[in-house]
Protein backbone atom coordinates (compact mmCIF):
# COMPACT_ATOMS: atom_id res chain seq x y z
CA UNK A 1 11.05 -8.75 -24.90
CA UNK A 2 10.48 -8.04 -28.50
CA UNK A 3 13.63 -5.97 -29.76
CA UNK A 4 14.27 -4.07 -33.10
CA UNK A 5 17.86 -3.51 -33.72
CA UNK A 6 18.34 -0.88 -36.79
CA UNK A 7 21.63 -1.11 -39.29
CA UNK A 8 23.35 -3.63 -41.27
CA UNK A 9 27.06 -3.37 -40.78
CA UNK A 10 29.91 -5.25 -38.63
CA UNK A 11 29.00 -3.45 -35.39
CA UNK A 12 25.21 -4.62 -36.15
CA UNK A 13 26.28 -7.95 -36.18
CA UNK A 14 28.20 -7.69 -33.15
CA UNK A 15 25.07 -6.15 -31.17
CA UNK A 16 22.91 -8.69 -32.61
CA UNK A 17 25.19 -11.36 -31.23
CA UNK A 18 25.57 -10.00 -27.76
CA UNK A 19 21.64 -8.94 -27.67
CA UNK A 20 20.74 -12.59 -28.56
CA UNK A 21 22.79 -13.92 -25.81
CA UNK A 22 20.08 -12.38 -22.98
CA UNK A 23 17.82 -13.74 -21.36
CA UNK A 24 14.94 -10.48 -22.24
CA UNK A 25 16.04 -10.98 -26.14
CA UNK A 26 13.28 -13.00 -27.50
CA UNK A 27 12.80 -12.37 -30.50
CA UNK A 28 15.05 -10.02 -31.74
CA UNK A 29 14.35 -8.45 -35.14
CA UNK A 30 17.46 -6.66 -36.91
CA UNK A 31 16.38 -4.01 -40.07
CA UNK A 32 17.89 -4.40 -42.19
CA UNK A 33 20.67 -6.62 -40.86
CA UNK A 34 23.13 -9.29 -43.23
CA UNK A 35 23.70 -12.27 -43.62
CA UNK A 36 25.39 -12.42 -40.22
CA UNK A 37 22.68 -11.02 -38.03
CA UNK A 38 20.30 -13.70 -39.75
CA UNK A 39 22.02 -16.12 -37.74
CA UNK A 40 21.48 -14.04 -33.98
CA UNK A 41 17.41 -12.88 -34.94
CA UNK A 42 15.34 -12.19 -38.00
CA UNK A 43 16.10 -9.85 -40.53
CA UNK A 44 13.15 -7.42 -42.12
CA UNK A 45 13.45 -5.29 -45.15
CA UNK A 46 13.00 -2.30 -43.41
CA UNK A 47 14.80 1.36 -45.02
CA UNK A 48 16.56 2.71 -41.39
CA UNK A 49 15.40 6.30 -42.58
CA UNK A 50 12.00 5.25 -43.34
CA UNK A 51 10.32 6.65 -39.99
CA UNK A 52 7.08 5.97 -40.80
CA UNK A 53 8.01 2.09 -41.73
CA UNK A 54 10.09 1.57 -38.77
CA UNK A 55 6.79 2.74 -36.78
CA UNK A 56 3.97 0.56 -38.61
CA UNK A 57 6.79 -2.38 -37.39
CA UNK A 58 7.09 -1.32 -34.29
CA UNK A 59 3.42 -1.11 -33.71
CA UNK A 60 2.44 -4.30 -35.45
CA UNK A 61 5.48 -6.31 -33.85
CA UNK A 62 4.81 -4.82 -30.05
CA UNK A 63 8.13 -4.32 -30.27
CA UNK A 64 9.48 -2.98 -26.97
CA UNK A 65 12.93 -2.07 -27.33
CA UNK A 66 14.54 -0.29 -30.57
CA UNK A 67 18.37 -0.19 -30.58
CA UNK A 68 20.04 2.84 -33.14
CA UNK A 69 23.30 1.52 -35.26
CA UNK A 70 24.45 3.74 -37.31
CA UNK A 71 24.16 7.78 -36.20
CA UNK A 72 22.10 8.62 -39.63
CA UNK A 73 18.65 7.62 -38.19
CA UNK A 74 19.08 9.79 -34.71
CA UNK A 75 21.13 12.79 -36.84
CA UNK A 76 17.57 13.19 -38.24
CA UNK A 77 15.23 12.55 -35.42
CA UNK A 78 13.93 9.71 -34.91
CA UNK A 79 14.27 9.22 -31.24
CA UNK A 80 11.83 12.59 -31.50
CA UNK A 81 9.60 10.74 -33.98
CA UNK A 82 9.19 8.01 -30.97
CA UNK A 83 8.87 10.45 -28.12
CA UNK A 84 6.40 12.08 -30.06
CA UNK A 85 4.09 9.20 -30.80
CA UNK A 86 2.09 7.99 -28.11
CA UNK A 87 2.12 4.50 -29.07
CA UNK A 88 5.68 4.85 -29.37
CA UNK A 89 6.33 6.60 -26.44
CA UNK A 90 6.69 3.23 -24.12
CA UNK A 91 9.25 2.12 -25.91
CA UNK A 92 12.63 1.51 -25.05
CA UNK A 93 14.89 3.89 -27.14
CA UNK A 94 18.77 3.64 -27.20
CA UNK A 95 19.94 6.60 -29.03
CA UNK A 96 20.04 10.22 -28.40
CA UNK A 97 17.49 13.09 -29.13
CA UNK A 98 18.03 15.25 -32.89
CA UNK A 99 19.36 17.70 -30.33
CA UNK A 100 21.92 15.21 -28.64
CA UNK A 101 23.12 13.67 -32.05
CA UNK A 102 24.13 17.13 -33.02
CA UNK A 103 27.50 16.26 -31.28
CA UNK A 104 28.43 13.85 -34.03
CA UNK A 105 25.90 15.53 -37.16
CA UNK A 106 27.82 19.21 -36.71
CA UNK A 107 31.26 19.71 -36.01
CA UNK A 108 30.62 23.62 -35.28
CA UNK A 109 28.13 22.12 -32.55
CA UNK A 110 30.08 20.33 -31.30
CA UNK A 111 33.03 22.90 -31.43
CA UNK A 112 30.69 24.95 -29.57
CA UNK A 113 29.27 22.53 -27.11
CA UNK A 114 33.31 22.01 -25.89
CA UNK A 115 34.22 25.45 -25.45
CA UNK A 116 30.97 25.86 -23.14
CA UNK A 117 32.14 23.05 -20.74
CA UNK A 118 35.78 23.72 -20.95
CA UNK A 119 36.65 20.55 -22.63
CA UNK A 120 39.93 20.15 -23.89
CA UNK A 121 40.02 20.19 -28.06
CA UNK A 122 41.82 21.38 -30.67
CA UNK A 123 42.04 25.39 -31.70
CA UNK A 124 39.28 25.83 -34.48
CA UNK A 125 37.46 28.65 -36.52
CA UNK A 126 34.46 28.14 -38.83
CA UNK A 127 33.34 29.29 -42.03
CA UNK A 128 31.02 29.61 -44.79
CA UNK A 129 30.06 31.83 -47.87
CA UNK A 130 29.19 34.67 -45.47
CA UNK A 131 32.42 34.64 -44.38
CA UNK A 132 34.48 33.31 -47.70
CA UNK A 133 36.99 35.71 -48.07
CA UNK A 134 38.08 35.53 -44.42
CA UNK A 135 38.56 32.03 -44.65
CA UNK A 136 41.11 32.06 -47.33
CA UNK A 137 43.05 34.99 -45.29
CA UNK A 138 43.29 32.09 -42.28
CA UNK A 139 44.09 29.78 -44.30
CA UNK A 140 46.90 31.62 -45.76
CA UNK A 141 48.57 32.33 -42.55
CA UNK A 142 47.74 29.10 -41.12
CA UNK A 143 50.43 26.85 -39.42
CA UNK A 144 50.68 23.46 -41.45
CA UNK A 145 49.12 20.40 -41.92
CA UNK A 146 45.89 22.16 -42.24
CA UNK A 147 42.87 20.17 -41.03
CA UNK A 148 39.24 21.07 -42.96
CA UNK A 149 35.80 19.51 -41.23
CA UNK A 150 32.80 19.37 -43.54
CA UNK A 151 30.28 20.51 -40.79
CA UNK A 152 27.68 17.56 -41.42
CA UNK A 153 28.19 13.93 -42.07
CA UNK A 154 29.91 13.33 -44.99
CA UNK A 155 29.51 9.32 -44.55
CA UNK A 156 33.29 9.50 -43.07
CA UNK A 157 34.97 11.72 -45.80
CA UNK A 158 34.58 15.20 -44.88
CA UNK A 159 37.74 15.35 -43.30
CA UNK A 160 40.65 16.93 -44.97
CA UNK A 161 44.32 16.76 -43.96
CA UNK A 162 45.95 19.40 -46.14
CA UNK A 163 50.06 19.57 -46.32
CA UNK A 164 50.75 23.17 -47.80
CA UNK A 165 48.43 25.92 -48.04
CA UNK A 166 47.52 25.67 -51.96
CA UNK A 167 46.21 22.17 -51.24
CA UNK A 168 44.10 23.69 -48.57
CA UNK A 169 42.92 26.60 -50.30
CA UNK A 170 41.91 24.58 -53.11
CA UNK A 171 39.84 21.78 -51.28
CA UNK A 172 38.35 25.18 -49.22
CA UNK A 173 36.79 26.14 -52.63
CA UNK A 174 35.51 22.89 -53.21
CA UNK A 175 33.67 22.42 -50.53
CA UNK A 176 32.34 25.36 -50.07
CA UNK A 177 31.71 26.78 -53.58
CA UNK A 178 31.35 23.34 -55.52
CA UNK A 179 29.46 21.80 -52.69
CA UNK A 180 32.12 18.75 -52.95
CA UNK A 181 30.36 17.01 -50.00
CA UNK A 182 26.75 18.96 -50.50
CA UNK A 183 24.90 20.08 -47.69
CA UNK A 184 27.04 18.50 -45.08
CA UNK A 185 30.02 20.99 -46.58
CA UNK A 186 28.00 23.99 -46.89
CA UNK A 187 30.11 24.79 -43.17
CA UNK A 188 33.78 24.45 -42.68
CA UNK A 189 35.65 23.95 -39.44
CA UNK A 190 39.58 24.50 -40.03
CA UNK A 191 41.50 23.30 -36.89
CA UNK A 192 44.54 22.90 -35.53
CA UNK A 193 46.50 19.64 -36.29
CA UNK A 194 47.20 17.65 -33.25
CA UNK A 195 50.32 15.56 -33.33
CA UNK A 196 49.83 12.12 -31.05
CA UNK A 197 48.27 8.75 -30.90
CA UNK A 198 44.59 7.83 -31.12
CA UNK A 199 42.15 6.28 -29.70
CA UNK A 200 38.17 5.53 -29.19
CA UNK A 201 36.23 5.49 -25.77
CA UNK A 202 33.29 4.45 -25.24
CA UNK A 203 30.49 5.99 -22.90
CA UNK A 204 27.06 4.62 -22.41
CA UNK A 205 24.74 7.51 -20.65
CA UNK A 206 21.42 8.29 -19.35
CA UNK A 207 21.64 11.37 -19.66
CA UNK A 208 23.01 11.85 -15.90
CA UNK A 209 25.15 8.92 -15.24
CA UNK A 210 27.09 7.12 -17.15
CA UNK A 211 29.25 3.50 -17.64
CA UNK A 212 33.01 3.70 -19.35
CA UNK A 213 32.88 0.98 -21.77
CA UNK A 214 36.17 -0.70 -22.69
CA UNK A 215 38.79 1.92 -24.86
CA UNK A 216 39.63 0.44 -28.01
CA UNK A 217 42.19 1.95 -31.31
CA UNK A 218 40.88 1.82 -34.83
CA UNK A 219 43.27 1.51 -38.01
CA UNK A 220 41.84 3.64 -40.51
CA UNK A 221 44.53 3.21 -43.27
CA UNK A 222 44.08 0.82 -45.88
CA UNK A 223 48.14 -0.24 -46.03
CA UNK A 224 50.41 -1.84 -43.66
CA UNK A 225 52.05 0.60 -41.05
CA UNK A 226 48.83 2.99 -41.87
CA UNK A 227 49.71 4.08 -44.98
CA UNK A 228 47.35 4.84 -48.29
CA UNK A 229 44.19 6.03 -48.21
CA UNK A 230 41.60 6.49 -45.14
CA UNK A 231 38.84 3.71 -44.58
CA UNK A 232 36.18 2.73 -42.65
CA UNK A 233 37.98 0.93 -40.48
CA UNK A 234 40.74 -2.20 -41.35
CA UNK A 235 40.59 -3.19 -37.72
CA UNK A 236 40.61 -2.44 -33.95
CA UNK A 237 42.16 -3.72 -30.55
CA UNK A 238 41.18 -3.40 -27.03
CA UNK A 239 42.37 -2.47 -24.35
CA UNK A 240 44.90 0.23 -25.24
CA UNK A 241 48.28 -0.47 -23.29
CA UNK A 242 49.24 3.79 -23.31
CA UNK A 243 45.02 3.93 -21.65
CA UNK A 244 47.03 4.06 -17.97
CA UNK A 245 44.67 4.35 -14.78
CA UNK A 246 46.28 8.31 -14.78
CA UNK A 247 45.23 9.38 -18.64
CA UNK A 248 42.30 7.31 -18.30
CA UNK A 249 41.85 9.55 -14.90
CA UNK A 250 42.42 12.73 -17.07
CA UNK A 251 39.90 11.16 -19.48
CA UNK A 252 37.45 10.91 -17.01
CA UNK A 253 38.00 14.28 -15.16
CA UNK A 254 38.59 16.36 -18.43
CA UNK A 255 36.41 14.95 -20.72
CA UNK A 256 33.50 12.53 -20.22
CA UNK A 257 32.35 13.90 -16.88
CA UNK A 258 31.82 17.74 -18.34
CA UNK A 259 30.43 15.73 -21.60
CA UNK A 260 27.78 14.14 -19.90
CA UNK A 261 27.26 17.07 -17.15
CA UNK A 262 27.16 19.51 -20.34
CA UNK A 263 24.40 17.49 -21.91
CA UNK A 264 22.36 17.67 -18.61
CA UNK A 265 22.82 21.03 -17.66
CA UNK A 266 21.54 22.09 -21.05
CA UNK A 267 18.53 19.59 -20.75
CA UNK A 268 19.56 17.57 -24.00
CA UNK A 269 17.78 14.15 -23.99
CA UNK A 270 20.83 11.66 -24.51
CA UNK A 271 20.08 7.91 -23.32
CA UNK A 272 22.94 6.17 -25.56
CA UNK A 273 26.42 5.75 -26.93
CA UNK A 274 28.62 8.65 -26.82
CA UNK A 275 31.84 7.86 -29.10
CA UNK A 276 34.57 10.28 -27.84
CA UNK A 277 37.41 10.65 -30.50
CA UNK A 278 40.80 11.42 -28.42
CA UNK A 279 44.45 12.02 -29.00
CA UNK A 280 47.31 11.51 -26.59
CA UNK A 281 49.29 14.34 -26.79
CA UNK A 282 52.60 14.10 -25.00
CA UNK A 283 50.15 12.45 -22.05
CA UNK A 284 47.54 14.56 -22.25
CA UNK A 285 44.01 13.79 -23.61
CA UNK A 286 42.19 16.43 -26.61
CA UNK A 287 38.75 15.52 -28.24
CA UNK A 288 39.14 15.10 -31.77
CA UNK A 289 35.57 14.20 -32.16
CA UNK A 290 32.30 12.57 -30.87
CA UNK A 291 29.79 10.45 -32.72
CA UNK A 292 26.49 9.54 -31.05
CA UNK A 293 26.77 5.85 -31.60
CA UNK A 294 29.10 3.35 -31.23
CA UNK A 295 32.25 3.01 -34.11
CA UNK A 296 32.65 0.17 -36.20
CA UNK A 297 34.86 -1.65 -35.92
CA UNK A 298 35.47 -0.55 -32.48
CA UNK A 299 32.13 -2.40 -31.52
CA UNK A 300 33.57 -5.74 -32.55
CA UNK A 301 36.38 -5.85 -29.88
CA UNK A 302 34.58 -3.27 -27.42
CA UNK A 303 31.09 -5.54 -27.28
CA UNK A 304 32.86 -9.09 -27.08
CA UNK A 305 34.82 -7.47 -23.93
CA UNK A 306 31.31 -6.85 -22.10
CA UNK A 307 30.27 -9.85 -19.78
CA UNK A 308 27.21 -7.71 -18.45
CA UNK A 309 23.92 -8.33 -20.01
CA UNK A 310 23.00 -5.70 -23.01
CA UNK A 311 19.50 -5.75 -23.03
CA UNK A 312 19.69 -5.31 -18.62
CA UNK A 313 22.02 -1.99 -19.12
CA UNK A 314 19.86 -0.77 -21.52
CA UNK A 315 16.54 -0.97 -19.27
CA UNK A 316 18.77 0.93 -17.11
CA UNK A 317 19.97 3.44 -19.31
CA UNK A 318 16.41 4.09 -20.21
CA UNK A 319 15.24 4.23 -16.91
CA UNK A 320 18.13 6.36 -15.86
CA UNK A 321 19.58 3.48 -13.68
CA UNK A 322 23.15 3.16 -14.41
CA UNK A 323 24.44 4.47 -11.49
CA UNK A 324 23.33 1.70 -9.73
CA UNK A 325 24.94 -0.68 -12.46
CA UNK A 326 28.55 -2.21 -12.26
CA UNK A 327 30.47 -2.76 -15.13
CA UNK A 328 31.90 -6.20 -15.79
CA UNK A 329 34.98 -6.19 -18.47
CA UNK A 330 36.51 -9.44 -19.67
CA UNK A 331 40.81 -8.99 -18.93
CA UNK A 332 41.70 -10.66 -21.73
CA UNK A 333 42.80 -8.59 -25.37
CA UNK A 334 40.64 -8.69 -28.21
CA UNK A 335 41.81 -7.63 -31.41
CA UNK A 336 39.54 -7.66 -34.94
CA UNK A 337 41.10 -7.90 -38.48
CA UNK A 338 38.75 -6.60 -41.64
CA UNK A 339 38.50 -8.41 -44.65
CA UNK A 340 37.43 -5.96 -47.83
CA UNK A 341 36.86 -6.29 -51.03
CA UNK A 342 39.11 -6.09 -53.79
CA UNK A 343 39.46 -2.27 -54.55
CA UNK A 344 38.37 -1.06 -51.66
CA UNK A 345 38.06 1.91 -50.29
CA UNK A 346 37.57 3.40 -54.40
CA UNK A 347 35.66 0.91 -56.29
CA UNK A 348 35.00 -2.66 -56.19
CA UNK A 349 33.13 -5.47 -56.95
CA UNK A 350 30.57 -7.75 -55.52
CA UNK A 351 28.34 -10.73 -55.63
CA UNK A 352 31.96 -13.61 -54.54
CA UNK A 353 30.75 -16.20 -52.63
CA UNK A 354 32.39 -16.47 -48.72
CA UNK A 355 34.08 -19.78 -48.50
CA UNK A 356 34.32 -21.50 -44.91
CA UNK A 357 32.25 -19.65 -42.80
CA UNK A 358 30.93 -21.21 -40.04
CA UNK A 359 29.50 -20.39 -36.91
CA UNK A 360 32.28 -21.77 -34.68
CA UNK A 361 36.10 -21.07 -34.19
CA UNK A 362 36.51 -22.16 -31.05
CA UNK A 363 36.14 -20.28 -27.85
CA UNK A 364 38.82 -17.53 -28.42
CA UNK A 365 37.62 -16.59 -31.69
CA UNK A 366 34.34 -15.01 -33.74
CA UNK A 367 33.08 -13.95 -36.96
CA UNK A 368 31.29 -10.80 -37.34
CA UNK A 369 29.88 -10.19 -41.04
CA UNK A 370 29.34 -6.43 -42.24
CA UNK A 371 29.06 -6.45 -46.28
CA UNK A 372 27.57 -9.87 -46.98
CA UNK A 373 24.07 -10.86 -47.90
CA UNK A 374 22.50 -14.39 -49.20
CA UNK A 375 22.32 -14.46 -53.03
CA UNK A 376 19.33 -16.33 -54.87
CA UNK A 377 21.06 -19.71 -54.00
CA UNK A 378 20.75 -19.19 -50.63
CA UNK A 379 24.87 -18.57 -50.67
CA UNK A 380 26.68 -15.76 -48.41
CA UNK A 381 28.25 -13.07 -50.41
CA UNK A 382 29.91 -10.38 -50.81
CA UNK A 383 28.10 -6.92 -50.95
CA UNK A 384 30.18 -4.33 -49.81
CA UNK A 385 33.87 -2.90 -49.20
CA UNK A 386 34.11 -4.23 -45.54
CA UNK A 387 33.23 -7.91 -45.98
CA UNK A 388 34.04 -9.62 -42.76
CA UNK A 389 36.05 -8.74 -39.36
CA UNK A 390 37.23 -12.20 -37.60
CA UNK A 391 37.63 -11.09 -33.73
CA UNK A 392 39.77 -13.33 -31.13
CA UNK A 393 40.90 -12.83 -27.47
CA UNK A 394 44.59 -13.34 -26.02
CA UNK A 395 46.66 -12.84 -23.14
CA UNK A 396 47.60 -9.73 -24.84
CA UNK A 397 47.32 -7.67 -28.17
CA UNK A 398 49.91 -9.75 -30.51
CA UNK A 399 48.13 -12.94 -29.46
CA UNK A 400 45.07 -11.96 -30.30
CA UNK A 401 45.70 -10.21 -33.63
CA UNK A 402 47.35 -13.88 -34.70
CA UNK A 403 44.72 -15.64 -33.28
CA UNK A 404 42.65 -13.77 -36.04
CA UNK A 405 44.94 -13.95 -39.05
CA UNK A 406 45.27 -17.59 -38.27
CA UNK A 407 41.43 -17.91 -39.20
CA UNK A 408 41.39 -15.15 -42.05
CA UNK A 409 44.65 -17.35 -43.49
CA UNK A 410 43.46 -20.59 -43.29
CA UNK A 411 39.58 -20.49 -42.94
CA UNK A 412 38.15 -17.61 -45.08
CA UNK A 413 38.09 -16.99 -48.68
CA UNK A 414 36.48 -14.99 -51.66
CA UNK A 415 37.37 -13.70 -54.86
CA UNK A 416 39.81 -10.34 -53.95
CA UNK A 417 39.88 -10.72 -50.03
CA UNK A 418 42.40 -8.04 -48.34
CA UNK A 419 43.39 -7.52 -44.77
CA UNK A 420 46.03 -5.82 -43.04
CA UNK A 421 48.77 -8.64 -41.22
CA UNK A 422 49.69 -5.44 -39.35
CA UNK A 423 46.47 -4.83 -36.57
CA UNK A 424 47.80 -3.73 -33.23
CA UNK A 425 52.08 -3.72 -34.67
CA UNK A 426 52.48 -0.90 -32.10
CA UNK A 427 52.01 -3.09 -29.62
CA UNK A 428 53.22 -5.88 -30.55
C-alpha cells in the first residue's frame, strides 16, 4: 500500500517508524519528513499546506493512504479537499473533517461543543471587540490566576496564565487590540484556573467507535522540577501511575464517550486522533483541551507502547471498523527525554552536526529525530529547537527515564545540547 505521511517533527518520526514496521507499508512516503523519517520511507519536498501539491502527489504516486501530523493541514480543510475530489475520494484519510478539527482550531468551539454534551471543563466566558469593555469588567472581578485562550492556534502560545489582574488586563489588550497573536487572538476565552495534575489521552475514532490509546504526561517546562518558560514539549512518560482503572472509568464515562457520541450526533466527519487535554482534580477528571491529532512528544512513548499494526487500525478506522478491533498495549513504561537546542524555547542556533547517532540502542531503547535535517555533506544536523527525543522502556517510569539519559549522556552530542535529568521525578 502506497502511504503518504504529512509533517516533519518527533511524532512524524515516530509514525514513520511504527508505519514502516507493517506488513501494508510499502512504500511509505513522509512530506516533508527529517532526517529521521529518511531512514523508515522516502522523504519529498512537499509544503503540508500546499493542497494542491499534496494532490498532484497523491495522484501521480497512487498513493492510497494519507496520514495528518500536525493539526494545521486538517484546521484548514484538507480532509474536505480529499472528500471533495473524486480521484481523491478512495483514499484512505486519517484526520478529521474542517468541521471536526474545530475542536482543537477554536477554543470557543470547543467551549461550546462541551457544554452541549455535558462534558466536564473548566468555567469560561468569551470575548472580543464587540464585547471589549465587558471583558475588562470580568476580568476585574475575576478570581486569580487568570487563564486567557487565544481562540485559534497560536502554534502553542496563545495561552496566558496571568497572576494579578493588571497582568491580565494588560495581555487582554494585547491580544485583542494589538492583535499579539493575529487572527488566532482576534477571540478570547478567559477561564477558570484548575488546580491539579495533567495528563494526555489518546483516542483513535471513526467517528462512532473508538480505541483508548495508552495515557501518557508531557513536561512542558523548560527547567528541572517544571520551572521557566513553557515549551513544546521536554519529554513524556507512559503509563500514568494516578491513570487508576476508576479515573480512567470516569474518563471514559465523562469524557470520551459523550466526545465521540457528540461528534456523531451532530454528523461531524471525524476518522482520527482525538487528543483530550485533562486535569485530575482532587480525583476527578476536567477537559482542559482537545487537539485533533496526536501531541508530540506524547506520540513518542504512546506509539512505541502499541503492538497492534498501524496501517490495519487505520483501514479500520476508515472503514468504521474499530469496534471489532482489540487493542494490544505493551506493560512495560516508556519514558522520552528531548534534546533542544541551545536557547531554546527564545532563540537559537542551527546547522551543529549530531554526533553518535545510530540506528540501534539495543532493544529497550530508540531514537526519534524532530529538528534535524542532512546538510550538503550528507551530515545530520541540527535545524530546530527540539533536536532529538531518545525513548526507552522499563519495568517502571524511573527505569525507563535512566535508560534514556544513559544514551543522551554517553551517546549523543552537538554543539548546545539541553535536556531535562528530571522526566517522570514525580514518579520516581
Amino acid at each position: 500500500m502506497n502511504i503518504l505521511l504529512l509533517g516533519s517533527g518527533g511524532r512524524e518520526h515516530a509514525l514513520a517508524w511504527k508505519l514502516n514496521q507493517s506488513v501494508w507499508a510499502n512504500p511509505l512516503f513522509i512530506a516533508p519528513g527529517n532526517a529521521g523519517t529518511a531512514q523508515c520511507g522516502i522523504n519529498v519536498d512537499i509544503d503540508i499546506t500546499d493542497f494542491l501539491a499534496i494532490e498532484k502527489f497523491c495522484i501521480d504516486k497512487k498513493i492510497e493512504m494519507v496520514v495528518v501530523g500536525p493539526e494545521e493541514p486538517l484546521v484548514n480543510g484538507l480532509c474536505d479537499h480529499f472528500k471533495s475530489k473524486e480521484e481523491l475520494q478512495k483514499i484512505y484519510f486519517i484526520g478529521p473533517s474542517k468541521s471536526g478539527a474545530r475542536l482543537e482550531g477554536s477554543k470557543s468551539f470547543a467551549k461550546e461543543f462541551m457544554l452541549r454534551h455535558n462534558i466536564p471543563t473548566a468555567s469560561y466566558k468569551q470575548f472580543d471587540n464587540t464585547n471589549y469593555e465587558e471583558g475588562i469588567s470580568f476580568l476585574k472581578d475575576h478570581t486569580l490566576p487568570i487563564v486567557l485562550k487565544a481562540d485559534g492556534l497560536a502554534a502553542g502560545k496563545g495561552v496566558m496564565i496571568c497572576q494579578n489582574h493588571i497582568e491580565a488586563i494588560a495581555e487582554y489588550e494585547l491580544m485583542l487590540q494589538q492583535n499579539k497573536f493575529g487572527d488566532a487572538g482576534k477571540k478570547i476565552v478567559v477561564e477558570e484556573f484548575l488546580t491539579g495534575i495533567e495528563l494526555s489521552i489518546f483516542v483513535l475514532t471513526d467517528g462512532k467507535n473508538y480505541l483508548l490509546l495508552p495515557e501518557a504526561k508531557d513536561y512542558k517546562r523548560i527547567g528541572e522540577g517544571d520551572t521557566g518558560l513553557n515549551t513544546g514539549g521536554m519529554g513524556a512518560v507512559s503509563p500514568v501511575p494516578f491513570a487508576t482503572g476508576s479515573f480512567m472509568q470516569k474518563v471514559e464515562t465523562r469524557i470520551i464517550k459523550p466526545t465521540i457520541d457528540g461528534l456523531h450526533e451532530e454528523e461531524i466527519d471525524y476518522k482520527g486522533f482525538i487528543f483530550i487535554g485533562l486535569i485530575n482534580v482532587d480525583g476527578e477528571p476536567y477537559v482542559i483541551e482537545y487537539n485533533c491529532r496526536l501531541g508530540d512528544p506524547e506520540t513518542e512513548v504512546v506509539i512505541p507502547r502499541l503492538e497492534n499494526d498501524l496501517v490495519g487500525l487505520f483501514i479500520a478506522t476508515s472503514n468504521q471498523e474499530l469496534d471489532q478491533v482489540k487493542l494490544s498495549v505493551d506493560k512495560r513504561s516508556a519514558a522520552t527525554v528531548m534534546a533542544v537546542s541551545r536557547g531554546y524555547p527564545v532563540t537559537y542556533e542551527k546547522g551543529y552536526e549530531i554526533y553518535g547517532l545510530k540506528k540501534n540502542y539495543g532493544k529497550d531503547s530508540l531514537v526519534f529525530q524532530a529538528g534535524t535535517a542532512e546538510n550538503s555533506e550528507k551530515r545530520i544536523v541540527t535545524s530546530g529547537g527540539r533536536v532529538l527525543c531518545v525513548t526507552s522502556y522499563g519495568k517502571n517510569i524511573a527505569e525507563a527515564a535512566a535508560r534514556s539519559l544513559e544514551i543522551l549522556k554517553e551517546d549523543i552530542d552537538y554543539d548546545g545540547i539541553y535536556y531535562r535529568t528530571d522526566i517522570g521525578y514525580e514518579f520516581s
